[in-house]
C-alpha atoms as a PDB file:
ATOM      1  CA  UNK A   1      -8.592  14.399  -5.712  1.00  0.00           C
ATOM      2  CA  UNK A   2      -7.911  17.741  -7.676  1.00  0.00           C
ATOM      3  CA  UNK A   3      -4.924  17.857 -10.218  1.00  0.00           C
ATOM      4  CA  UNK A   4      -1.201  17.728  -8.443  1.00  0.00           C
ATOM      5  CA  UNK A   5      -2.266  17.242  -4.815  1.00  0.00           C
ATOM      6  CA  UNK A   6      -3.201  13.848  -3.889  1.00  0.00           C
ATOM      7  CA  UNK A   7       0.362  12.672  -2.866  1.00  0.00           C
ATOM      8  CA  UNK A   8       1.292  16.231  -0.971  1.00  0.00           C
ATOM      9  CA  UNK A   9      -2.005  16.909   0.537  1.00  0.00           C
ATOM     10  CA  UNK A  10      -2.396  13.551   1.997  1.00  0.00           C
ATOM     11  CA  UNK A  11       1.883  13.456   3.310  1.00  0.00           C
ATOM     12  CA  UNK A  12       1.135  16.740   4.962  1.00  0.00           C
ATOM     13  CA  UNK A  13      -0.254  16.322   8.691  1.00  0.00           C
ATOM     14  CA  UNK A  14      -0.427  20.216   9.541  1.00  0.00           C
ATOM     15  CA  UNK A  15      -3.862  20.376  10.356  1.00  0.00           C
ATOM     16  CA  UNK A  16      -4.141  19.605  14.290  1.00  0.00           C
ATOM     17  CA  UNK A  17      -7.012  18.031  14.998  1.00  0.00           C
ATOM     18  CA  UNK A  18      -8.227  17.584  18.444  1.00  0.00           C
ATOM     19  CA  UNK A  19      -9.142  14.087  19.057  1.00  0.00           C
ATOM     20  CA  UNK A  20     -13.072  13.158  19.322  1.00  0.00           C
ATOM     21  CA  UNK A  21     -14.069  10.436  21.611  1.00  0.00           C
ATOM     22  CA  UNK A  22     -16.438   9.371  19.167  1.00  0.00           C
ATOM     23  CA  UNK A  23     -14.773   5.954  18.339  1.00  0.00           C
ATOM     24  CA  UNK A  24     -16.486   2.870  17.896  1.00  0.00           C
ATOM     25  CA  UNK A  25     -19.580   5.101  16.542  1.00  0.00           C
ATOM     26  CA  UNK A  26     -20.210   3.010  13.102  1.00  0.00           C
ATOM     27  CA  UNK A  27     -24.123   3.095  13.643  1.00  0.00           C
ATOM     28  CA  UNK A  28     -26.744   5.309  14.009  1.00  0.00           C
ATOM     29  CA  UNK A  29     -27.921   5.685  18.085  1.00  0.00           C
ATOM     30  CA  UNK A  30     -31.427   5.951  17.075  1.00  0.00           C
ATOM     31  CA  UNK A  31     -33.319   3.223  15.480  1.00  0.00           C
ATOM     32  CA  UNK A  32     -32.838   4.118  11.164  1.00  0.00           C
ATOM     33  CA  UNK A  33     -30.651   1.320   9.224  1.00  0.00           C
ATOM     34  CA  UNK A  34     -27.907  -0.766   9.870  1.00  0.00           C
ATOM     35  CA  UNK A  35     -24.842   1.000   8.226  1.00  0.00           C
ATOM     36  CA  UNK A  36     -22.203  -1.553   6.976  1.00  0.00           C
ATOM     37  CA  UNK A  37     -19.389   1.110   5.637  1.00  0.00           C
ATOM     38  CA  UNK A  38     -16.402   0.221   5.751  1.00  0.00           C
ATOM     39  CA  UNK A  39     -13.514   2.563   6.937  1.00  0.00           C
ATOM     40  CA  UNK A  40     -10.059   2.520   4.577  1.00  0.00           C
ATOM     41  CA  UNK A  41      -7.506   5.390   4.155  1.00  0.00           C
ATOM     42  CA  UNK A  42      -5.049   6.211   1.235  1.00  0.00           C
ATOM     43  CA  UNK A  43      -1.346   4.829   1.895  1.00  0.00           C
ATOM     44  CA  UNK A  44       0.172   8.046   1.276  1.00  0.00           C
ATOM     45  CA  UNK A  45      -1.657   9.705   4.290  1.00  0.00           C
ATOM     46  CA  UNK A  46       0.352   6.533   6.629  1.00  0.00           C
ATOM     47  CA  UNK A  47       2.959   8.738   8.215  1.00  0.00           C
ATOM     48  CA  UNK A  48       4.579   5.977  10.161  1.00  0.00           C
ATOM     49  CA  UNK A  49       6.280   2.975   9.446  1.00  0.00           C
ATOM     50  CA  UNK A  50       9.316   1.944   7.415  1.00  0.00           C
ATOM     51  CA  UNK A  51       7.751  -1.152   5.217  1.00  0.00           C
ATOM     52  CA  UNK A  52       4.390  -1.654   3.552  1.00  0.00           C
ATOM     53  CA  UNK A  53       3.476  -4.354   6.550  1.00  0.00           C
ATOM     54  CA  UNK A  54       4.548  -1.539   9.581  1.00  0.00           C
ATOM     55  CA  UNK A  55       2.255   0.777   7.628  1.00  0.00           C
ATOM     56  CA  UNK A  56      -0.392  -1.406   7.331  1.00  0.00           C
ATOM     57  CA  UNK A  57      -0.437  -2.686  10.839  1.00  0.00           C
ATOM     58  CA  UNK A  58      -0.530   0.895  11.977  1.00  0.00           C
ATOM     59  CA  UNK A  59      -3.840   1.983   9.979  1.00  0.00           C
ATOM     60  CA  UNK A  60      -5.350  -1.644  11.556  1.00  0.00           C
ATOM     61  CA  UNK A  61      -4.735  -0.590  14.625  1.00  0.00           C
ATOM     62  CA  UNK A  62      -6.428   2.761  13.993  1.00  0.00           C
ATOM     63  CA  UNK A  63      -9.173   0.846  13.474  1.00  0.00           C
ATOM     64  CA  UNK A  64      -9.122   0.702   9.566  1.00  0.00           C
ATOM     65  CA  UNK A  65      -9.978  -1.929   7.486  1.00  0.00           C
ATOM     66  CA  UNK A  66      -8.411  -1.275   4.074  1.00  0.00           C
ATOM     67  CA  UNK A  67      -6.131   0.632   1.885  1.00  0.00           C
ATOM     68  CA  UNK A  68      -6.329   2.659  -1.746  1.00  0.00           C
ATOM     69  CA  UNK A  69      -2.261   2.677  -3.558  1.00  0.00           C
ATOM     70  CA  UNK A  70      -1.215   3.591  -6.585  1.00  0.00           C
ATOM     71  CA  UNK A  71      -0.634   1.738  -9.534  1.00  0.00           C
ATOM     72  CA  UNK A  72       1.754   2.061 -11.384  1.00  0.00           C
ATOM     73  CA  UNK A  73       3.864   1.993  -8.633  1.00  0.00           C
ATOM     74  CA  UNK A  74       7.382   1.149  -8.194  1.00  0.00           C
ATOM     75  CA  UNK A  75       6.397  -1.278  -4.938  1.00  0.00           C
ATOM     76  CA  UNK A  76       6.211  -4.665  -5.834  1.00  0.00           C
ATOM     77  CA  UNK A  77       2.570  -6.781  -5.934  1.00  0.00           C
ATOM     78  CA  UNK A  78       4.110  -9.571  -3.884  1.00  0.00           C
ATOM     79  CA  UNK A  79       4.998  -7.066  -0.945  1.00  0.00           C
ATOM     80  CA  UNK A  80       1.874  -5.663  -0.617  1.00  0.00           C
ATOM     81  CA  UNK A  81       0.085  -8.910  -1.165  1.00  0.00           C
ATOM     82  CA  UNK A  82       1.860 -10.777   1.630  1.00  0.00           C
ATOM     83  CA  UNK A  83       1.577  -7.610   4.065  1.00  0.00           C
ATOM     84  CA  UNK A  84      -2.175  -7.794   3.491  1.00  0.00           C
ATOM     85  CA  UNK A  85      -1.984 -11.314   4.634  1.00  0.00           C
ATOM     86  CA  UNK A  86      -0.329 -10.358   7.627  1.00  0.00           C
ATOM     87  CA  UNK A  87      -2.115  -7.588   8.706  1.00  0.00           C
ATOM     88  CA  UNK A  88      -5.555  -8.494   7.665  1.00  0.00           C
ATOM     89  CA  UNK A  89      -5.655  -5.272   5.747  1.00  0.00           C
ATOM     90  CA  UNK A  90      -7.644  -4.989   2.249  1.00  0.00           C
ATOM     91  CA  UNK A  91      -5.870  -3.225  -0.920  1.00  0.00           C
ATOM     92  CA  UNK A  92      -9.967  -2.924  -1.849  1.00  0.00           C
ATOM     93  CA  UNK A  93      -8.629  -0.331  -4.578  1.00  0.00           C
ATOM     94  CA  UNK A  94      -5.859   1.205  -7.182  1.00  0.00           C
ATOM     95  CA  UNK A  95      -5.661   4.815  -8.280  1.00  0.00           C
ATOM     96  CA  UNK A  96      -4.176   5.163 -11.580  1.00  0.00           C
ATOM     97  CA  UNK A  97      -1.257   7.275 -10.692  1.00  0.00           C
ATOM     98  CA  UNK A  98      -0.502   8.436 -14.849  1.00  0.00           C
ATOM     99  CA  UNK A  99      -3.673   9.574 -15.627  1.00  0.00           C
ATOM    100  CA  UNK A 100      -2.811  13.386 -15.087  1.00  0.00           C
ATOM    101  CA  UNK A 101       0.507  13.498 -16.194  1.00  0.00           C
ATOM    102  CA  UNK A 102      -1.006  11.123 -19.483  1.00  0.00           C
ATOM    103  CA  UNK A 103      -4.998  11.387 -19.864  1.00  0.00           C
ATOM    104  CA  UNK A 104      -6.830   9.345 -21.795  1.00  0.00           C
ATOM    105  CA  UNK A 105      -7.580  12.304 -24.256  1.00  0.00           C
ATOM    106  CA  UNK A 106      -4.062  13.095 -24.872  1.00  0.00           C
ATOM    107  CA  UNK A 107      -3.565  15.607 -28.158  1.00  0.00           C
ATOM    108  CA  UNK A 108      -1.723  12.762 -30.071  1.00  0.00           C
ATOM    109  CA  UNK A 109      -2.552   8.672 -29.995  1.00  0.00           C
ATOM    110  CA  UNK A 110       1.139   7.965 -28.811  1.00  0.00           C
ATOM    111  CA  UNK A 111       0.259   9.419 -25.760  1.00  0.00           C
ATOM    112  CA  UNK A 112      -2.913   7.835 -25.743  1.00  0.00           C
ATOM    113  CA  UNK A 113      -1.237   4.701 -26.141  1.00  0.00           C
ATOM    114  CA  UNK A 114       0.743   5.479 -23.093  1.00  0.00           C
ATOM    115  CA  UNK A 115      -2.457   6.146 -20.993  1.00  0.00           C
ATOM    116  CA  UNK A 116      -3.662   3.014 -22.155  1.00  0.00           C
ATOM    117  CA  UNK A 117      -1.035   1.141 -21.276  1.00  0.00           C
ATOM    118  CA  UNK A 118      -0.927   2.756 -17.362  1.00  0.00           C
ATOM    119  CA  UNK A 119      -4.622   2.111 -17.486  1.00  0.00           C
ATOM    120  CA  UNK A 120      -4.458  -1.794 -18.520  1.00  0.00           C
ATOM    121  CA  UNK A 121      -0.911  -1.858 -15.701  1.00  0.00           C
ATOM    122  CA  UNK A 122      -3.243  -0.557 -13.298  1.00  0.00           C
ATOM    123  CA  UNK A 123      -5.955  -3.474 -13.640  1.00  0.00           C
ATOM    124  CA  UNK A 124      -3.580  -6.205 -13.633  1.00  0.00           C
ATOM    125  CA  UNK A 125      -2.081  -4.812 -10.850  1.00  0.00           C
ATOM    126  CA  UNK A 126      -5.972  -4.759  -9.199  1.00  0.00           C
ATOM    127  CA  UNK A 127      -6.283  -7.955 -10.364  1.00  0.00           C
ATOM    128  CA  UNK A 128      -2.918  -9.797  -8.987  1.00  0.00           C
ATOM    129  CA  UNK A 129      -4.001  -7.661  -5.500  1.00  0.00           C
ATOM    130  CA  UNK A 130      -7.860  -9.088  -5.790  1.00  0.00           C
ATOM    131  CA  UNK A 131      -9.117  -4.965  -5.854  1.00  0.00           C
ATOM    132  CA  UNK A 132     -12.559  -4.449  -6.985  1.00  0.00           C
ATOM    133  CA  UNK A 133     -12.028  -1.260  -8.540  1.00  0.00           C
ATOM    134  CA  UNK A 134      -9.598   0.997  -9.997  1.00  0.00           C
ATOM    135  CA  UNK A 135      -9.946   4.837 -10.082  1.00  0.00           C
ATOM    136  CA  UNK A 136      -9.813   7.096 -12.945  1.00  0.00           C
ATOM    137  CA  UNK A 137     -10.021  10.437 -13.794  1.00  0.00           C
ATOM    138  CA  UNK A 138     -10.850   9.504 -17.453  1.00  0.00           C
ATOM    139  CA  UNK A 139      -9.504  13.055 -19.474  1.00  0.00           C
ATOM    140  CA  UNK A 140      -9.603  16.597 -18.629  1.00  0.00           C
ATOM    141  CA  UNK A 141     -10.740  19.945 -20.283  1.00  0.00           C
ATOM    142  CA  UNK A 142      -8.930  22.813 -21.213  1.00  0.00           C
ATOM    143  CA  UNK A 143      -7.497  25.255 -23.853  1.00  0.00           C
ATOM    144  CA  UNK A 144      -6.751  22.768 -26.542  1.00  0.00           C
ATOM    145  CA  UNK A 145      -8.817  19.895 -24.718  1.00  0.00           C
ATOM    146  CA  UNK A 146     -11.672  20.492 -26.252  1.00  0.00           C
ATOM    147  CA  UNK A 147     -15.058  18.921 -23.800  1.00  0.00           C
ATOM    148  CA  UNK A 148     -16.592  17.415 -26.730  1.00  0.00           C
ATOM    149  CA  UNK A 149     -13.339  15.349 -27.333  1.00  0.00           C
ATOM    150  CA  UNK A 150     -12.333  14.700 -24.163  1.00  0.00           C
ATOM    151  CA  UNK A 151     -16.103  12.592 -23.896  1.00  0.00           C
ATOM    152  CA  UNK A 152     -15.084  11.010 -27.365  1.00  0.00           C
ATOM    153  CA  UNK A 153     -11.421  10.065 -26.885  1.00  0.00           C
ATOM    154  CA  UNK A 154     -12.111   8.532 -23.244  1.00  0.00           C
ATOM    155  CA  UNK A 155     -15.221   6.623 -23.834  1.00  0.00           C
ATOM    156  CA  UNK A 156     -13.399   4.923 -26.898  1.00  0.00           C
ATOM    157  CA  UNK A 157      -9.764   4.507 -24.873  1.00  0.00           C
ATOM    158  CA  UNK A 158     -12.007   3.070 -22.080  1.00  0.00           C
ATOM    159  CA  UNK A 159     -13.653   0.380 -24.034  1.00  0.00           C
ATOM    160  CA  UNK A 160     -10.363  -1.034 -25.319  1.00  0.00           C
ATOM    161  CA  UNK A 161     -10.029  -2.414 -21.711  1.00  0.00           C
ATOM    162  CA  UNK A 162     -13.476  -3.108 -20.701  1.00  0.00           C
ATOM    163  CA  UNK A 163     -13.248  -6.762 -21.613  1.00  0.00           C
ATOM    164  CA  UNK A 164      -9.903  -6.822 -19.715  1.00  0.00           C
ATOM    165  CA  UNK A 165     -11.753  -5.207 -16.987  1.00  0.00           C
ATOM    166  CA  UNK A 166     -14.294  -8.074 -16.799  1.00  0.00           C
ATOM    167  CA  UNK A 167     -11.964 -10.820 -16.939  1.00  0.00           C
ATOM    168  CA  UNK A 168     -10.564  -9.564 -13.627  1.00  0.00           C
ATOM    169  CA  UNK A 169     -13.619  -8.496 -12.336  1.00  0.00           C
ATOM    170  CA  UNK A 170     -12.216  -5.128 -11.402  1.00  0.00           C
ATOM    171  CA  UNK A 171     -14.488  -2.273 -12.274  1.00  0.00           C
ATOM    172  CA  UNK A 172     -13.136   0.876 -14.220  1.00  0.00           C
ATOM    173  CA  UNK A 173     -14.245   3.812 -11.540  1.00  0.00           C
ATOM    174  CA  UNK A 174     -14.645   7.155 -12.834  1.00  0.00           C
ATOM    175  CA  UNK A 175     -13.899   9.393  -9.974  1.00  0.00           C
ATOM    176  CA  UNK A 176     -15.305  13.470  -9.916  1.00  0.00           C
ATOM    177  CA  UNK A 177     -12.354  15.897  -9.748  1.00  0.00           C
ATOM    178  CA  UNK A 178     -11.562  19.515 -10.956  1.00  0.00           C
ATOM    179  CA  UNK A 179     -10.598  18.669 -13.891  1.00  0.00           C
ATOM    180  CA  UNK A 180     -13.046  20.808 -16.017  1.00  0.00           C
ATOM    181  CA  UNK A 181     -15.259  17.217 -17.416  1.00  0.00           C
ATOM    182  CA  UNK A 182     -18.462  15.990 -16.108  1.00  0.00           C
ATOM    183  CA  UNK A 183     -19.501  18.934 -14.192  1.00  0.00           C
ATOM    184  CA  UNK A 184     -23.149  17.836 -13.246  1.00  0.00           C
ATOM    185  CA  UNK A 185     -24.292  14.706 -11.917  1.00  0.00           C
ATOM    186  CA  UNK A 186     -26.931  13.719 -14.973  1.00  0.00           C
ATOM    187  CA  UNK A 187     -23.660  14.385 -16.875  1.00  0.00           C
ATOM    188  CA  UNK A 188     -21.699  11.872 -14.858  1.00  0.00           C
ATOM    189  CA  UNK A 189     -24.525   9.668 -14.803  1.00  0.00           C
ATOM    190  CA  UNK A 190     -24.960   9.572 -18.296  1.00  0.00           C
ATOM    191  CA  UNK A 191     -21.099   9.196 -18.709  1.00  0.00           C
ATOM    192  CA  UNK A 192     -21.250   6.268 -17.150  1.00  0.00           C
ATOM    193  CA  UNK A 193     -24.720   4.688 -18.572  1.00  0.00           C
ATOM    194  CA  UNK A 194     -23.341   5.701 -22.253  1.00  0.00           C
ATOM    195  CA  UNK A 195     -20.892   2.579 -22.115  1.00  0.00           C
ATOM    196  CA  UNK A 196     -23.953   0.083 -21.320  1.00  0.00           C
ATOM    197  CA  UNK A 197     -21.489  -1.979 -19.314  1.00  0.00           C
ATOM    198  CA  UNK A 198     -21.505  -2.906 -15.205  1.00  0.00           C
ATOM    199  CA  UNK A 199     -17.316  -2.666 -15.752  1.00  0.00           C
ATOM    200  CA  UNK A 200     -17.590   0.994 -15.828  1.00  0.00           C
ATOM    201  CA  UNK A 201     -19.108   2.721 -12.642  1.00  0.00           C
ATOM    202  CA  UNK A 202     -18.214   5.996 -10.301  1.00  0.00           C
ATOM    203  CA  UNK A 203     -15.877   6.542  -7.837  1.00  0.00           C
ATOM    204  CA  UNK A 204     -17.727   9.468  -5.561  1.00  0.00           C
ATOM    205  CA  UNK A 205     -15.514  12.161  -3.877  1.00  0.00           C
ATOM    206  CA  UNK A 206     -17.926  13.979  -1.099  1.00  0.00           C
ATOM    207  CA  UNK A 207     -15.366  16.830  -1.074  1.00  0.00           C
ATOM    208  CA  UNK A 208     -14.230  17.315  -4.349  1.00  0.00           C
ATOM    209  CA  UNK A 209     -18.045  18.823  -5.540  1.00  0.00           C
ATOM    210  CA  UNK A 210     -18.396  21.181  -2.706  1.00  0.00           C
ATOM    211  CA  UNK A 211     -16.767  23.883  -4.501  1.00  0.00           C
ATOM    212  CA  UNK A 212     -19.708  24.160  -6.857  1.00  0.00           C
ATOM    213  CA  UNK A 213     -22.262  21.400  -5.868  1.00  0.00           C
ATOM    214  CA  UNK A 214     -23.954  19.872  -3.262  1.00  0.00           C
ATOM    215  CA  UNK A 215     -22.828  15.739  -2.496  1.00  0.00           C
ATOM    216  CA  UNK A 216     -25.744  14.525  -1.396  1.00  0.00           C
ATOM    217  CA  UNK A 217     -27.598  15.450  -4.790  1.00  0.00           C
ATOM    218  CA  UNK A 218     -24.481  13.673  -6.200  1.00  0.00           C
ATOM    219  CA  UNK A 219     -25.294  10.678  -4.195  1.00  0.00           C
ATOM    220  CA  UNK A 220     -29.051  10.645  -4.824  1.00  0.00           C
ATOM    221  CA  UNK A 221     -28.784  11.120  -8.829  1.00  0.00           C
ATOM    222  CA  UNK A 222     -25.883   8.816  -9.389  1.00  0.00           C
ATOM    223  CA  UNK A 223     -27.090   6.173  -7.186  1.00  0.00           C
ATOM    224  CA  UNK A 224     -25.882   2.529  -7.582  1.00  0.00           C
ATOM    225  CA  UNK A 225     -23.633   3.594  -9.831  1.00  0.00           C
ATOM    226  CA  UNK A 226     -21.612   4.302  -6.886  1.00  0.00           C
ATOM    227  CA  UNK A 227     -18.919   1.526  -6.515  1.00  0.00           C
ATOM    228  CA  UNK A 228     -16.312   3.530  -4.131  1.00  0.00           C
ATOM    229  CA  UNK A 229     -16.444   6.758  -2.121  1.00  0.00           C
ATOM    230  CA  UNK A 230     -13.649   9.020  -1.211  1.00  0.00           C
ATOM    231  CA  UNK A 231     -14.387  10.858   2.206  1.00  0.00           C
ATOM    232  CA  UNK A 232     -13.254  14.437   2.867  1.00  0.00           C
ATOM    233  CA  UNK A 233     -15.027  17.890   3.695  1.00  0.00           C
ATOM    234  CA  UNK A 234     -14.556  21.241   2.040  1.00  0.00           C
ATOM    235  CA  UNK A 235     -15.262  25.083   3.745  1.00  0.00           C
ATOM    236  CA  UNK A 236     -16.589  27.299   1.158  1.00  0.00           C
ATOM    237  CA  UNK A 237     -15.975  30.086   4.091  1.00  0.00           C
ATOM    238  CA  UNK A 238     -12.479  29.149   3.544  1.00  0.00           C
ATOM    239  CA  UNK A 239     -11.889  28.880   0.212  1.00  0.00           C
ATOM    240  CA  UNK A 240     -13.751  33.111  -0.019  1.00  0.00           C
ATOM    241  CA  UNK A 241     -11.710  34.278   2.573  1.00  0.00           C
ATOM    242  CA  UNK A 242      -8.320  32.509   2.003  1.00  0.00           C
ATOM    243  CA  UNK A 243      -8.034  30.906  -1.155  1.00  0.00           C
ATOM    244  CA  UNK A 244      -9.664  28.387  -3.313  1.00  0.00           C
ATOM    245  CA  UNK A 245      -7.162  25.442  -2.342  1.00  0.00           C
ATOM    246  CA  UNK A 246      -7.821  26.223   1.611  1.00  0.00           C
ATOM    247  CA  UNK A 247     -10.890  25.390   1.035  1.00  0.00           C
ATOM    248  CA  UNK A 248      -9.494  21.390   2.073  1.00  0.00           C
ATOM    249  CA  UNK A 249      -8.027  22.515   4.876  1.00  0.00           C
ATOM    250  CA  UNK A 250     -11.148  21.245   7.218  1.00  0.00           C
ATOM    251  CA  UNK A 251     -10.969  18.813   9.555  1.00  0.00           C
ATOM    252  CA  UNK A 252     -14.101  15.932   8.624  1.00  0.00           C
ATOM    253  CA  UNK A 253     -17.537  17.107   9.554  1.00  0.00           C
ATOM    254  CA  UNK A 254     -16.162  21.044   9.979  1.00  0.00           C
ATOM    255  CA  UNK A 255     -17.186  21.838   6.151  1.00  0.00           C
ATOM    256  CA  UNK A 256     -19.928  22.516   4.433  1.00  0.00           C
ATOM    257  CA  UNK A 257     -20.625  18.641   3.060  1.00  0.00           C
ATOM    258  CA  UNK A 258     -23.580  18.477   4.823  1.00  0.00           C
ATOM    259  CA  UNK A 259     -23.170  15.345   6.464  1.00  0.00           C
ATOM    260  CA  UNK A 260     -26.916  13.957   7.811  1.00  0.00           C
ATOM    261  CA  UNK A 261     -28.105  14.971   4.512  1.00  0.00           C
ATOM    262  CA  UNK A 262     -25.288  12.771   2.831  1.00  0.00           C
ATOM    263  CA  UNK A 263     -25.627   9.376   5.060  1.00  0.00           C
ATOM    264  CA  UNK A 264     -29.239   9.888   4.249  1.00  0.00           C
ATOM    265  CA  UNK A 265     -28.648   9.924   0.908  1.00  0.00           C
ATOM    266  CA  UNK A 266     -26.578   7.237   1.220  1.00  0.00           C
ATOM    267  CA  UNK A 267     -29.019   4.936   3.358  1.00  0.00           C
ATOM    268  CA  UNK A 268     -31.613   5.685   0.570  1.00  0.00           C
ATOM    269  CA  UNK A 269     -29.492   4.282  -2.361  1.00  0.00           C
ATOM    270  CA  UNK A 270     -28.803   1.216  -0.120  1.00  0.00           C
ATOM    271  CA  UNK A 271     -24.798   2.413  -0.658  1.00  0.00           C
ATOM    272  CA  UNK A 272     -23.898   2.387   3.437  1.00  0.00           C
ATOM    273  CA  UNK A 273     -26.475  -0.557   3.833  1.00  0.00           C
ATOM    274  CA  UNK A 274     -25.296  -3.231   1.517  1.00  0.00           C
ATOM    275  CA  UNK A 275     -24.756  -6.571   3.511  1.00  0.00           C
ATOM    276  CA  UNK A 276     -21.357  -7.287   2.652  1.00  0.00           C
ATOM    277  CA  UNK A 277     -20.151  -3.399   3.087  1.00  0.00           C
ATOM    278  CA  UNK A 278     -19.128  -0.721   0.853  1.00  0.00           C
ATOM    279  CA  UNK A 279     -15.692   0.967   1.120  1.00  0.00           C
ATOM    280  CA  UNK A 280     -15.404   4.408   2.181  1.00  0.00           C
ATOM    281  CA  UNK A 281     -12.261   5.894   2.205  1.00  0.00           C
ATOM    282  CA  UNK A 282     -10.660   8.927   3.811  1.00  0.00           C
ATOM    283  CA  UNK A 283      -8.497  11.560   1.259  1.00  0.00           C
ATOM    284  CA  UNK A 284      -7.623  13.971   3.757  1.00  0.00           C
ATOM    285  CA  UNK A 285      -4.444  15.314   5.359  1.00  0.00           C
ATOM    286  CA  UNK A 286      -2.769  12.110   7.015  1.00  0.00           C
ATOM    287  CA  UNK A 287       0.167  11.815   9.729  1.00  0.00           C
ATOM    288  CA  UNK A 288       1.126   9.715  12.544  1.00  0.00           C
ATOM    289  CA  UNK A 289      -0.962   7.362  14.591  1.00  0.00           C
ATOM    290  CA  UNK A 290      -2.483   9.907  16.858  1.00  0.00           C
ATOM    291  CA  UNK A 291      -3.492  11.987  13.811  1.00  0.00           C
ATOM    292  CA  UNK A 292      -4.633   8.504  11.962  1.00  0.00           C
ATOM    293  CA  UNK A 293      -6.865   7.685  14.905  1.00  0.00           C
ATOM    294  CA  UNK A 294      -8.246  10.954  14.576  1.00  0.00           C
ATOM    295  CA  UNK A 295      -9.651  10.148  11.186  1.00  0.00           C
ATOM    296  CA  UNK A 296     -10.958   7.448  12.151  1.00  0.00           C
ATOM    297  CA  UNK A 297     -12.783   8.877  14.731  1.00  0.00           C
ATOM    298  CA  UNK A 298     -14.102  11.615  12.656  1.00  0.00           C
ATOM    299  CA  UNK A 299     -15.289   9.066  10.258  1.00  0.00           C
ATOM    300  CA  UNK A 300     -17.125   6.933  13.275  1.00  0.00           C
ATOM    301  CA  UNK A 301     -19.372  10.437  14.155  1.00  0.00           C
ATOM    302  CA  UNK A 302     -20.133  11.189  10.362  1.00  0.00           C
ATOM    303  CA  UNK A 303     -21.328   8.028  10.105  1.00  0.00           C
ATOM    304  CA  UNK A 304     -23.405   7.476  12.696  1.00  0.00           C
ATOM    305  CA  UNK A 305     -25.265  10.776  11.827  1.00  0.00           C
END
């Protein structure tokens, strides 16, 4: 998710969304593969429910399967271990919730250090909760962030944890944002390849590339080094007429992500075919259980395109 708006875009629930009758729709009707995805949602978009276990039964009943929080988090590992338990819900991911405020290219190595050290609380935290990946944005770019250095500094911060990483066996992700690094897919691809190590993969936002890509080109090119994708949709209409942040405000399957060419894309790299099933997780505006089911719905349709 772009910088400063994960936690408010996914609280806010203004967007009213009709419901589709859609749900139930994992597969394709016609005869092409077998999709295995698996549907999760990020806890900040759970409007209801006072404890982590009311918000978890909630998304289950919505017909989700797992859950992306933040780490570090004030919330403690034992509380959302045991409400897992209860609810049959999987924390299948973290999101390192510093690495904005404190990248990993920070102008001085104290605040490196500090990135490091929200970076190695956010695997043990992945590890205690059984995740298979974390998310990063690994640096960002701008005046005085130089590109070259940001690719430098982040590689080498990375690798201090990589053996940490492997020990848990909880993957670094490296997730696309607008953050002004790894603009292309070769460049994210060889991002990734560049640290010669299965610990370090990509975390795929469909949404976030819109604004000056196309995802299922993302999909194809980075291929299996797609461990986790983030789903949302992006209008470029609205982002020219109203504003480059409106350009979220679309309801799933309303933008311009180009849906049957992504799930094809996606069926080709095996990602939405693996037998055990990979995670896909909705980033969009969240709300109460009518608005929850929604999602979920809109997720069914996309992908049974």
């Amino acid at each position: 998710m772009p910088h400063l708006s994960r936690r408010s875009f996914l609280a806010t629930s203004a967007l009213a969304a009709a419901a589709l009758s859609t749900r139930g729709l994992a597969q394709p009707e016609s005869s092409g593969p077998r999709r295995t995805l698996r549907k999760a949602v990020m806890y900040g978009m759970i409007g209801p429910g006072r404890s982590i276990e009311d918000k978890f039964k909630v998304i289950h009943d919505c017909g989700f399967e797992g859950v992306e929080m933040d780490s570090p988090t004030s919330l403690r590992m034992e509380d959302i271990t045991e409400a897992a338990a209860k609810t049959g819900i999987t924390v299948h991911g973290l999101v390192n919730s510093e690495h904005w405020r404190v990248p990993l290219n920070a102008p001085d190595e104290q605040a490196q250090d500090r990135a490091i050290k929200a970076l190695e609380t956010c695997l043990r935290d992945a590890g205690t909760l059984k995740c298979s990946s974390i998310l990063l944005v690994p640096g960002i770019v701008r005046d005085g962030l130089p590109y070259d250095e940001c690719w430098r500094l982040t590689q080498k911060n990375i690798r201090r944890l990589i053996p940490l990483a492997r020990d848990l066996k909880v993957k670094i992700a490296i997730e696309n944002v607008w953050n002004g690094f790894l603009l292309s897919p070769l460049e994210a691809a060889r991002y990734v390849d560049e640290f010669d190590d299965p610990a370090v993969a990509f975390h795929f936002d469909i949404g976030n590339v819109i604004n000056f890509g196309w995802p299922d080109q993302w999909v194809r090119i980075l291929g299996p080094r797609i461990v986790k994708l983030h789903i949302k949709d992006f209008s470029r209409k609205k982002r020219d007429e109203k504003g480059l942040w409106e350009g979220f405000r679309v309801e799933l399957g309303e933008g311009d992500a180009n849906w049957p060419a992504v799930m094809k894309a996606l069926d080709q790299t095996g990602y939405s075919t693996a037998p055990a099933g990979n995670w896909a997780t909705a980033e969009v505006a969240g709300g109460d259980e009518t608005r929850l089911r929604t999602i979920s719905d809109q997720m069914d349709k996309l992908f049974a395109m």
